[in-house]
Protein backbone atom coordinates (compact mmCIF):
# COMPACT_ATOMS: atom_id res chain seq x y z
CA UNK A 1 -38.72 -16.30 -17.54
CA UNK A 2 -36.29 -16.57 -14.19
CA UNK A 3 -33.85 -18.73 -15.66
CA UNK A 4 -33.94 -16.47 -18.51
CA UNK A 5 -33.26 -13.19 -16.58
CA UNK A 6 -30.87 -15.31 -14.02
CA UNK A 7 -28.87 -16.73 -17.36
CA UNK A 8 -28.78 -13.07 -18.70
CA UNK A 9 -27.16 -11.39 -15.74
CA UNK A 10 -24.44 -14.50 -15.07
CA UNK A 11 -23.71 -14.03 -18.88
CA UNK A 12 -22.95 -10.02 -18.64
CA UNK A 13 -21.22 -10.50 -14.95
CA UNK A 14 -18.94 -13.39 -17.22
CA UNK A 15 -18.31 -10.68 -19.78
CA UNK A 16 -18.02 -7.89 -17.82
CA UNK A 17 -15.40 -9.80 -15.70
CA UNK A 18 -13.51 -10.27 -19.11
CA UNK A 19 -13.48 -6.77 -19.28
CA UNK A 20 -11.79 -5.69 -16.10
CA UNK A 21 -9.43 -8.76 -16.83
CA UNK A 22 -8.58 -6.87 -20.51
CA UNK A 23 -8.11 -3.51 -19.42
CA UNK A 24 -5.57 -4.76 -16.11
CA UNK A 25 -3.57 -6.40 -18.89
CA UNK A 26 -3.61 -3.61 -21.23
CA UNK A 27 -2.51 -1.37 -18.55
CA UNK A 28 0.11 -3.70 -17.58
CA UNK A 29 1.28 -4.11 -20.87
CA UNK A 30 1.54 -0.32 -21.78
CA UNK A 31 3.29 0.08 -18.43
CA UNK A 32 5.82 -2.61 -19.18
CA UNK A 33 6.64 -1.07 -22.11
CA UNK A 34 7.34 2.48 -20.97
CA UNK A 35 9.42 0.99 -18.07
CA UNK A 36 11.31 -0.86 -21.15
CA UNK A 37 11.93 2.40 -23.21
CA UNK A 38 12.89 4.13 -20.19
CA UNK A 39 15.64 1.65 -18.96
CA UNK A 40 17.09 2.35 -22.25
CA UNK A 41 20.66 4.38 -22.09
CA UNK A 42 19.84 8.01 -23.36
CA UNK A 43 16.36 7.55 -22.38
CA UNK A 44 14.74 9.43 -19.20
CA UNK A 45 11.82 8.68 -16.97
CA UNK A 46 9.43 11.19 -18.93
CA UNK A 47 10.27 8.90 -22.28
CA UNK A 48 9.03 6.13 -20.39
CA UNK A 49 5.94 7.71 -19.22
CA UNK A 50 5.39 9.48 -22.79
CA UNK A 51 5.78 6.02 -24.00
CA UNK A 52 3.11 4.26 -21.73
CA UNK A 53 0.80 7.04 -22.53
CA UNK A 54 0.83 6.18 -26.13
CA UNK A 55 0.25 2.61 -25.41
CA UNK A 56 -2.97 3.24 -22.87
CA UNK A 57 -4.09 6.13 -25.04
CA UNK A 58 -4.02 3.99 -28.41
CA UNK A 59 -5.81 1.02 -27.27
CA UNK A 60 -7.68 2.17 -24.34
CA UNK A 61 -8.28 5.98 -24.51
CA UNK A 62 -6.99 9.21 -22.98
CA UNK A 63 -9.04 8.60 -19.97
CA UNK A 64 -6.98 5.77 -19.36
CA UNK A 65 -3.38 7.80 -19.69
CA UNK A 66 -4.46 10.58 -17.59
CA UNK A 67 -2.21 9.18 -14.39
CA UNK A 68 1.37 7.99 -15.23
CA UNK A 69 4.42 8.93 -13.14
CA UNK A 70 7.96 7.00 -13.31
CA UNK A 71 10.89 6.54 -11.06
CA UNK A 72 13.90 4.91 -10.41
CA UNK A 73 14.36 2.22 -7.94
CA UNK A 74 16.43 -0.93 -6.73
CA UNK A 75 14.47 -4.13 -8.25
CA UNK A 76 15.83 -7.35 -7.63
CA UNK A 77 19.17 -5.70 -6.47
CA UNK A 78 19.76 -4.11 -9.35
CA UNK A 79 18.78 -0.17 -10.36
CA UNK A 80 16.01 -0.33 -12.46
CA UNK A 81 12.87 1.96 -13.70
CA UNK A 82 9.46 1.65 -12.11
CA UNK A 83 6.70 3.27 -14.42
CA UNK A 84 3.16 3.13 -12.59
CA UNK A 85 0.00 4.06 -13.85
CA UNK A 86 -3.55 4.43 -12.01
CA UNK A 87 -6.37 3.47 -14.07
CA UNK A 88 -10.40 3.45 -13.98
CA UNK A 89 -12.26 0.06 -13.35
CA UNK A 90 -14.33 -0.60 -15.64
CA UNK A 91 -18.32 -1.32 -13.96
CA UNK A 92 -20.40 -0.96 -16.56
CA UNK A 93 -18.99 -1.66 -19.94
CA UNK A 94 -15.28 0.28 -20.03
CA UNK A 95 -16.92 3.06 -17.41
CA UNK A 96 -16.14 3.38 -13.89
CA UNK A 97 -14.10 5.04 -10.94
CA UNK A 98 -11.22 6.50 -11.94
CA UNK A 99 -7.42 5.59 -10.18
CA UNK A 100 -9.48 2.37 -9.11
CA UNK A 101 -6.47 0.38 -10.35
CA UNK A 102 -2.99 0.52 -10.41
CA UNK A 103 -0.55 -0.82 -12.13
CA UNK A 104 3.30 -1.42 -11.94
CA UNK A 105 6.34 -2.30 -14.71
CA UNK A 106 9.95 -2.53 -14.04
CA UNK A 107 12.74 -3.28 -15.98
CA UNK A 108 16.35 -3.42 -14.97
CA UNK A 109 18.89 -0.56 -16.25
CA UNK A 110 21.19 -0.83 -19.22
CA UNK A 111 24.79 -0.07 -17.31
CA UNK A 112 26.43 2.87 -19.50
CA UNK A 113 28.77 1.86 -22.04
């Protein structure tokens, strides 16, 4: 009965491990991507937030888009867009703390035409 109860609780820590591993690189992902669309010419900083709020809100829920903010910064000494997000950890199943995490994507400038 031990081994049985010891078993169960390594297998959920194993999954729930997988979880907080899934949801980092969602988040990374979706913030990627909005840094992406927002390096675009023509594009602004709130396209690339609107965009990584799509991203975390269709595959991870609203709760996760609730805390995106973009800027522009030197990255590899070149101008580039920083989109950031701060994200819940997910304890127990997908539920936790929120703004436990947070996550970074860059991407380098187009230079005007």
């Amino acid at each position: 009965m031990l081994t049985a109860v010891v078993l169960l609780a390594l297998v959920l820590g194993v999954l729930q491990v997988g979880a907080v591993l899934l949801v980092r690189n969602t988040a990374l992902a979706a913030v990627a991507e909005g840094a992406r669309w927002s390096a675009i010419v023509g594009n602004s900083d709130a396209d690339g937030v609107a965009r990584a709020r799509q991203v975390l809100t269709d595959s991870l829920g609203p709760a996760y888009a609730a805390d995106v903010r973009a800027g522009r910064t030197m990255w590899q000494r070149q101008p580039a867009t920083v989109v950031t997000a701060s994200i819940p950890l997910p304890v127990i199943g997908l539920f936790g703390p929120p703004a436990a995490i947070e996550v970074s994507g860059h991407a380098a400038l187009e230079p005007e035409p």
